[in-house]
PDB file of N, CA and C in Angstrom:
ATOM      1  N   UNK A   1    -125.889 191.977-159.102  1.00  0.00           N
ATOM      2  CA  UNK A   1    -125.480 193.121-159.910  1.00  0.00           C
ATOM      3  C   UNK A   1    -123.967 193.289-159.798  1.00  0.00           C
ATOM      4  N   UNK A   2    -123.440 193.566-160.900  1.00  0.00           N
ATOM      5  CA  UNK A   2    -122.148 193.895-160.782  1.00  0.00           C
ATOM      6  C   UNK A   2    -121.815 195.760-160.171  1.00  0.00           C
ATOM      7  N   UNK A   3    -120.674 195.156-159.246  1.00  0.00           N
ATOM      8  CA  UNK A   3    -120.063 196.109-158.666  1.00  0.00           C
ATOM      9  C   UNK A   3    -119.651 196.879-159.900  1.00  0.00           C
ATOM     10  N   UNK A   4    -118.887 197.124-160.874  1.00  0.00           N
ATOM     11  CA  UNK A   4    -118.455 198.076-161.596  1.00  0.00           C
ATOM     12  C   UNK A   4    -120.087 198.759-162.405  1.00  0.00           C
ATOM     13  N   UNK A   5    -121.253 197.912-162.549  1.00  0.00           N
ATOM     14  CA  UNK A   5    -122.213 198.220-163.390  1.00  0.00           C
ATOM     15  C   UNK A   5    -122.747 199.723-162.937  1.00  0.00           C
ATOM     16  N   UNK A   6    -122.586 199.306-161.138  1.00  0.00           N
ATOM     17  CA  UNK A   6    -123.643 200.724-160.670  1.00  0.00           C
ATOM     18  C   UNK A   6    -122.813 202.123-161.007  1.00  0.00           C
ATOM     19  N   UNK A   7    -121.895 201.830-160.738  1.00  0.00           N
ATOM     20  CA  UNK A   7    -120.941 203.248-161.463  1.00  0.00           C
ATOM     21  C   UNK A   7    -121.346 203.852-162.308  1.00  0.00           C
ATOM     22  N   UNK A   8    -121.413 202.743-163.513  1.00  0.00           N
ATOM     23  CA  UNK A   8    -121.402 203.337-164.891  1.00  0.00           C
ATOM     24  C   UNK A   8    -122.790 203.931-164.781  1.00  0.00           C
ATOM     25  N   UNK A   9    -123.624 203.281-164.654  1.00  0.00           N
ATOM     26  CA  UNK A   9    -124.678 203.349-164.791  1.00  0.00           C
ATOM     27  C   UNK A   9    -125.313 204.648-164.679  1.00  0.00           C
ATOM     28  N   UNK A  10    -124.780 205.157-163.198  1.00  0.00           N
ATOM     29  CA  UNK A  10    -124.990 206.457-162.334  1.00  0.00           C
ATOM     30  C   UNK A  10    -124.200 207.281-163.488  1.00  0.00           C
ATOM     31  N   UNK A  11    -123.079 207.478-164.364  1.00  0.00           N
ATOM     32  CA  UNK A  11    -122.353 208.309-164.947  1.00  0.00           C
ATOM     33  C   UNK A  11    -122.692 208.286-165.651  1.00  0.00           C
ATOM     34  N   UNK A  12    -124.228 207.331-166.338  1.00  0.00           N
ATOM     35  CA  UNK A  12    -124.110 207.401-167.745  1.00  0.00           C
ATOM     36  C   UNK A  12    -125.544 208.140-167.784  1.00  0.00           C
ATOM     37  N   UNK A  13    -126.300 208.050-166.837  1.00  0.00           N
ATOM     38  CA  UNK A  13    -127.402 208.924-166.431  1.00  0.00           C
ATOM     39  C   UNK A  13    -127.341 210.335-166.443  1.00  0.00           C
ATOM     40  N   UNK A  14    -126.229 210.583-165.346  1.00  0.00           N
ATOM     41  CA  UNK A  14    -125.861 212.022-165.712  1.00  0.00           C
ATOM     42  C   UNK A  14    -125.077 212.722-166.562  1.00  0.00           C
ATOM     43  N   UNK A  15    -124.445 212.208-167.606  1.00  0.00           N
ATOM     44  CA  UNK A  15    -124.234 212.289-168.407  1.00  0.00           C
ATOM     45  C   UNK A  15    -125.660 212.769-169.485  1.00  0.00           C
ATOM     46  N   UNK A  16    -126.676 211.883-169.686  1.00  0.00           N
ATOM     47  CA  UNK A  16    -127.797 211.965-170.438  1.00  0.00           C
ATOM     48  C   UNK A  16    -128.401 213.462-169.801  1.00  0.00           C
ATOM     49  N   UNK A  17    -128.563 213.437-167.871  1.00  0.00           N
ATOM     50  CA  UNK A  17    -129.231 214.320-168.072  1.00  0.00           C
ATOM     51  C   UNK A  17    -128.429 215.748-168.081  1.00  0.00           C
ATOM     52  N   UNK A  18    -127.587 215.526-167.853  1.00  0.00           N
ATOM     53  CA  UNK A  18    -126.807 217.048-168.051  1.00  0.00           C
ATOM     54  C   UNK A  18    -126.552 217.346-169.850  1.00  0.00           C
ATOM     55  N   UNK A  19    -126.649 216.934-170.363  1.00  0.00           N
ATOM     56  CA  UNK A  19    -126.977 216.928-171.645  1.00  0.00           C
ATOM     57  C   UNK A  19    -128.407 217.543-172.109  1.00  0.00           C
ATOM     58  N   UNK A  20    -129.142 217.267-171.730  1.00  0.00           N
ATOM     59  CA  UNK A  20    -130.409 217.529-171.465  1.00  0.00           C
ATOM     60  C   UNK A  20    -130.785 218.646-171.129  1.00  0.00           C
ATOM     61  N   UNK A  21    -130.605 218.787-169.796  1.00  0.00           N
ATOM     62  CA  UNK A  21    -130.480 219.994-169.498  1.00  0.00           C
ATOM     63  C   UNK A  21    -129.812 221.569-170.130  1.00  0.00           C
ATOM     64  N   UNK A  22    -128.253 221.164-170.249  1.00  0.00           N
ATOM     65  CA  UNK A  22    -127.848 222.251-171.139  1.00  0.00           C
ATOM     66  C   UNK A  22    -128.522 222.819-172.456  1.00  0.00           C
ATOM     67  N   UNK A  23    -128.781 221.492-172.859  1.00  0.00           N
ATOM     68  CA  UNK A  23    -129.630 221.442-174.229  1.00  0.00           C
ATOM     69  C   UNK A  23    -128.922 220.923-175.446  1.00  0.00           C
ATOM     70  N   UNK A  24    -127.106 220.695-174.881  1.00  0.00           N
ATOM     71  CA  UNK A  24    -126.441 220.069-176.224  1.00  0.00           C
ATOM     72  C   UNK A  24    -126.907 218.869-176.771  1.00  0.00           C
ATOM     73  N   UNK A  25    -127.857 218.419-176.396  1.00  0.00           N
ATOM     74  CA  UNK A  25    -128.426 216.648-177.209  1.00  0.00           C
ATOM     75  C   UNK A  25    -129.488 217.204-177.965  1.00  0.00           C
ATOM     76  N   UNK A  26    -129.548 218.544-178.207  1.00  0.00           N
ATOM     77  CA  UNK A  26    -130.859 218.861-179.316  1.00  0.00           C
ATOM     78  C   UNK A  26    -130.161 219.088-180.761  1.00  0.00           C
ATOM     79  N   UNK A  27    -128.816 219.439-180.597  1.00  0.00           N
ATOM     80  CA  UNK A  27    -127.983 219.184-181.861  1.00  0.00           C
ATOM     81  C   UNK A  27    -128.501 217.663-182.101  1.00  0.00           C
ATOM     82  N   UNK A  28    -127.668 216.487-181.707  1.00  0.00           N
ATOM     83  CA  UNK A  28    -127.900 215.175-182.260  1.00  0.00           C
ATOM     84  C   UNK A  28    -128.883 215.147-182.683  1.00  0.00           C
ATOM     85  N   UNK A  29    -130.805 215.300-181.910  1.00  0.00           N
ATOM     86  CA  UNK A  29    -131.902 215.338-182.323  1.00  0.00           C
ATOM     87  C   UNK A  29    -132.172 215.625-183.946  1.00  0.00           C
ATOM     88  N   UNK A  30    -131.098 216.856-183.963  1.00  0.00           N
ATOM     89  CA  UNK A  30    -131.725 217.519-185.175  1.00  0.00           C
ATOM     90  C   UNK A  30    -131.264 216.900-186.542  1.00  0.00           C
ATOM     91  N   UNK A  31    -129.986 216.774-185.977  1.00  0.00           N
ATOM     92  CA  UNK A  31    -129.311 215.821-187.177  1.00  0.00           C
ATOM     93  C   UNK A  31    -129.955 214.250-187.494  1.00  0.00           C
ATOM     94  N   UNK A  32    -130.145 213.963-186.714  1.00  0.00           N
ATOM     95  CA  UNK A  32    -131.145 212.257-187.298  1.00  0.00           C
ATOM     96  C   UNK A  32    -132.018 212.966-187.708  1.00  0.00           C
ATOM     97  N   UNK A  33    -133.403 213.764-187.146  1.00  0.00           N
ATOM     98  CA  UNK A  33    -134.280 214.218-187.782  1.00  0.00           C
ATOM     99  C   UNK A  33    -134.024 214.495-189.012  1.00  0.00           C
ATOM    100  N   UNK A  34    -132.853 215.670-189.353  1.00  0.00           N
ATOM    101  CA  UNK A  34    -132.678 216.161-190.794  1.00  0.00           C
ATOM    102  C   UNK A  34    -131.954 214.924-191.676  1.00  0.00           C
ATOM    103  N   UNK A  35    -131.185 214.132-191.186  1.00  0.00           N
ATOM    104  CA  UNK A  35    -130.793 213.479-192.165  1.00  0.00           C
ATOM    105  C   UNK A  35    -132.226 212.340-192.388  1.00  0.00           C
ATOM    106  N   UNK A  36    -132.930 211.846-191.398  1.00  0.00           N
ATOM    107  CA  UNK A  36    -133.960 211.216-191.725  1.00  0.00           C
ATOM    108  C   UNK A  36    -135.159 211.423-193.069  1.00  0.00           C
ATOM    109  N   UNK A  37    -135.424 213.110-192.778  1.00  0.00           N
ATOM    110  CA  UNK A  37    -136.602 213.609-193.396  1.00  0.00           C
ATOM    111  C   UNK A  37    -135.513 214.261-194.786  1.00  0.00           C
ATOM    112  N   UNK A  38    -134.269 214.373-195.189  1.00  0.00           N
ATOM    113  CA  UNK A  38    -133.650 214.942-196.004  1.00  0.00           C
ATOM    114  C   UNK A  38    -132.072 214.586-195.952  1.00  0.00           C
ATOM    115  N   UNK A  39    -131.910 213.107-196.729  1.00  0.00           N
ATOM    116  CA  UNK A  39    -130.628 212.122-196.413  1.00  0.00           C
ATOM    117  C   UNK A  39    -129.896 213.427-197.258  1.00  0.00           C
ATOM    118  N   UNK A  40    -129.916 213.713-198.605  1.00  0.00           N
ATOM    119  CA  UNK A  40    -129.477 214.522-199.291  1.00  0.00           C
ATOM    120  C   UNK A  40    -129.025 215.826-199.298  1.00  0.00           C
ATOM    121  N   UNK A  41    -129.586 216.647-198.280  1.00  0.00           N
ATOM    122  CA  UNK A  41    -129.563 217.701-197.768  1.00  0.00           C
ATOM    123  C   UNK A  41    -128.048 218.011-196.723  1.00  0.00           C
ATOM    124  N   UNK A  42    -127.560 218.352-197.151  1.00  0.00           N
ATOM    125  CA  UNK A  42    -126.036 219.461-196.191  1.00  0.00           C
ATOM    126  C   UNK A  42    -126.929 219.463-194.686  1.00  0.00           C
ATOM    127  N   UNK A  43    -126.167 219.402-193.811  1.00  0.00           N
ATOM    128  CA  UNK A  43    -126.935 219.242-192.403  1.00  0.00           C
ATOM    129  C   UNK A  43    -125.535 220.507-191.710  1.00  0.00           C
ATOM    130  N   UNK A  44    -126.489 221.081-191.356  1.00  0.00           N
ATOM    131  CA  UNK A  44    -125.847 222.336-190.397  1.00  0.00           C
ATOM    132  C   UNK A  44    -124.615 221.985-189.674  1.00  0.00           C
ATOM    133  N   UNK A  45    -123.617 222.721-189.270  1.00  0.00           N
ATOM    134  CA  UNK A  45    -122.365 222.217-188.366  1.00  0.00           C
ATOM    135  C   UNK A  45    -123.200 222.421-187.166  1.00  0.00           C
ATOM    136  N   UNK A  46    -122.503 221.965-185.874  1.00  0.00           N
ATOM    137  CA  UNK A  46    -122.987 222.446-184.526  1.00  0.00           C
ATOM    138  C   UNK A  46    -123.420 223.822-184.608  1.00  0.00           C
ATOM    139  N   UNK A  47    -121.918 224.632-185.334  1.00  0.00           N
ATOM    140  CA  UNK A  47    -122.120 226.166-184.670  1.00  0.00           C
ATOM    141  C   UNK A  47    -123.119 226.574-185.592  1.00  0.00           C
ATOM    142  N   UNK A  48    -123.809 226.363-186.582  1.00  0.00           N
ATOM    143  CA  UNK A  48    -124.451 227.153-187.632  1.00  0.00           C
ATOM    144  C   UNK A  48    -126.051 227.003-186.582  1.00  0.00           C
ATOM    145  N   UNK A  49    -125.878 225.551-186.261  1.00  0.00           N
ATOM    146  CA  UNK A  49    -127.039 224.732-185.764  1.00  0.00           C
ATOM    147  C   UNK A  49    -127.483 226.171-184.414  1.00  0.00           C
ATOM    148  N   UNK A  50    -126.399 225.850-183.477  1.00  0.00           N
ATOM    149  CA  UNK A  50    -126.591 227.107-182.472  1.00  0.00           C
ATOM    150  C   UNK A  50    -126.859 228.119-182.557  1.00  0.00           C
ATOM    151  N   UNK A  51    -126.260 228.943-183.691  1.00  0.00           N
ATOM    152  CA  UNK A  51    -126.576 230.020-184.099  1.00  0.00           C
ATOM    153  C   UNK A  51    -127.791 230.524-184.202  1.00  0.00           C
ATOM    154  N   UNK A  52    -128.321 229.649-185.250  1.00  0.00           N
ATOM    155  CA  UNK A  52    -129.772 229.733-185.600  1.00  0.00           C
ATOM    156  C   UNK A  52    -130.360 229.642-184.398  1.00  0.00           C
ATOM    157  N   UNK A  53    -130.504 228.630-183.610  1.00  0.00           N
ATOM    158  CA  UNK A  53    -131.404 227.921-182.409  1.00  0.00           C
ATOM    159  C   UNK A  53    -131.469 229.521-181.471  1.00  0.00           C
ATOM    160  N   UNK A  54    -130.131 230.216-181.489  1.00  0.00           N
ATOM    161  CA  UNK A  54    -129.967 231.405-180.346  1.00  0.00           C
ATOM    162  C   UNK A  54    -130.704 232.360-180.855  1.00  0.00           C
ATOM    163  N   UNK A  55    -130.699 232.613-182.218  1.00  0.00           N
ATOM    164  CA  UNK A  55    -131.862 233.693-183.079  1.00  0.00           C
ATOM    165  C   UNK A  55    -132.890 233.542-182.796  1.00  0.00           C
ATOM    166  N   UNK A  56    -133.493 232.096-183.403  1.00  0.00           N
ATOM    167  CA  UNK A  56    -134.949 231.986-182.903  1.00  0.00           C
ATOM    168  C   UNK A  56    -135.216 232.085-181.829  1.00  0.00           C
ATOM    169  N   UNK A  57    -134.533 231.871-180.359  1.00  0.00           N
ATOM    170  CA  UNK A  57    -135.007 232.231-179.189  1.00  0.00           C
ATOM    171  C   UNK A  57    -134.764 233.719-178.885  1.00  0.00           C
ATOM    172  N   UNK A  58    -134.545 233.796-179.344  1.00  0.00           N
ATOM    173  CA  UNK A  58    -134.331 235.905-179.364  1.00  0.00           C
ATOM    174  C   UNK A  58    -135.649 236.234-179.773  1.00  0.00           C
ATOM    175  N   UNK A  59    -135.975 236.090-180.543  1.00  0.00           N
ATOM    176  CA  UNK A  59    -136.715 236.800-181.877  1.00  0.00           C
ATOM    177  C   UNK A  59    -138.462 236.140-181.269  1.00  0.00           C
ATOM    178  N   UNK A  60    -138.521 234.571-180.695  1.00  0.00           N
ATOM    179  CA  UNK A  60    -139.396 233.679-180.156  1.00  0.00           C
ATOM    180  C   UNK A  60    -139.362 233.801-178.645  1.00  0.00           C
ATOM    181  N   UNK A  61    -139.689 234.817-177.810  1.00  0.00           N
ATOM    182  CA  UNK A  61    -139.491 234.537-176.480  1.00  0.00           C
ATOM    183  C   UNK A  61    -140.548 233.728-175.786  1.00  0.00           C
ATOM    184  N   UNK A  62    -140.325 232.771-175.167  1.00  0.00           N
ATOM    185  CA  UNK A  62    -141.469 232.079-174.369  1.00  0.00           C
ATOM    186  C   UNK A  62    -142.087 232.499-173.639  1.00  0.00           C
ATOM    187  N   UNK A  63    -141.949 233.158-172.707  1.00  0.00           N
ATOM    188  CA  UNK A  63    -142.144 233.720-171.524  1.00  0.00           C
ATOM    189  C   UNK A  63    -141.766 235.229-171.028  1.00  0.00           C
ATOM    190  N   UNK A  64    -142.668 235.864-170.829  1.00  0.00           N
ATOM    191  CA  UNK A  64    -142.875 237.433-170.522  1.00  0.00           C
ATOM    192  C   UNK A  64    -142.918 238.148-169.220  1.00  0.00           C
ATOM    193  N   UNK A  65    -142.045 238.616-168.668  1.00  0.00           N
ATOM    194  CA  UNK A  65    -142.862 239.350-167.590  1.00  0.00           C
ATOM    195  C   UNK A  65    -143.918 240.414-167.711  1.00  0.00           C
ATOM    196  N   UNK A  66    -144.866 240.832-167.500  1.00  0.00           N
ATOM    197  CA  UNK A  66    -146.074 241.586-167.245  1.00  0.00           C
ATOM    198  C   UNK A  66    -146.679 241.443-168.507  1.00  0.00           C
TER     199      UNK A  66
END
């Protein structure tokens, strides 16, 4: 194995999962999805994308106490 490989490798992991986690790789998601299912269609900026995503979890709560 190359000495420079394990580096990357390790940075490129956390990279993926801190992405993940925050939740900024559900933008990209959405955009292949939408351009997939609707090439033609205007595709949201990030911020419009967020916007929305922060409404629906307002409005959609998952989880309740009592």
């Amino acid at each position: 194995m190359n000495a420079a490989r394990g580096p990357r490798a390790v940075f490129r992991y956390l990279r993926w999962y801190l992405r993940e986690l925050t939740g900024e790789a559900e933008y990209d998601r959405y955009r292949a999805r939408h351009l997939g299912h609707h090439p033609h269609a205007p595709v949201l900026t990030r911020r419009e994308y967020e916007v929305l995503r922060t409404l629906h979890r307002e409005t959609h709560p998952q989880s309740r106490c009592c």
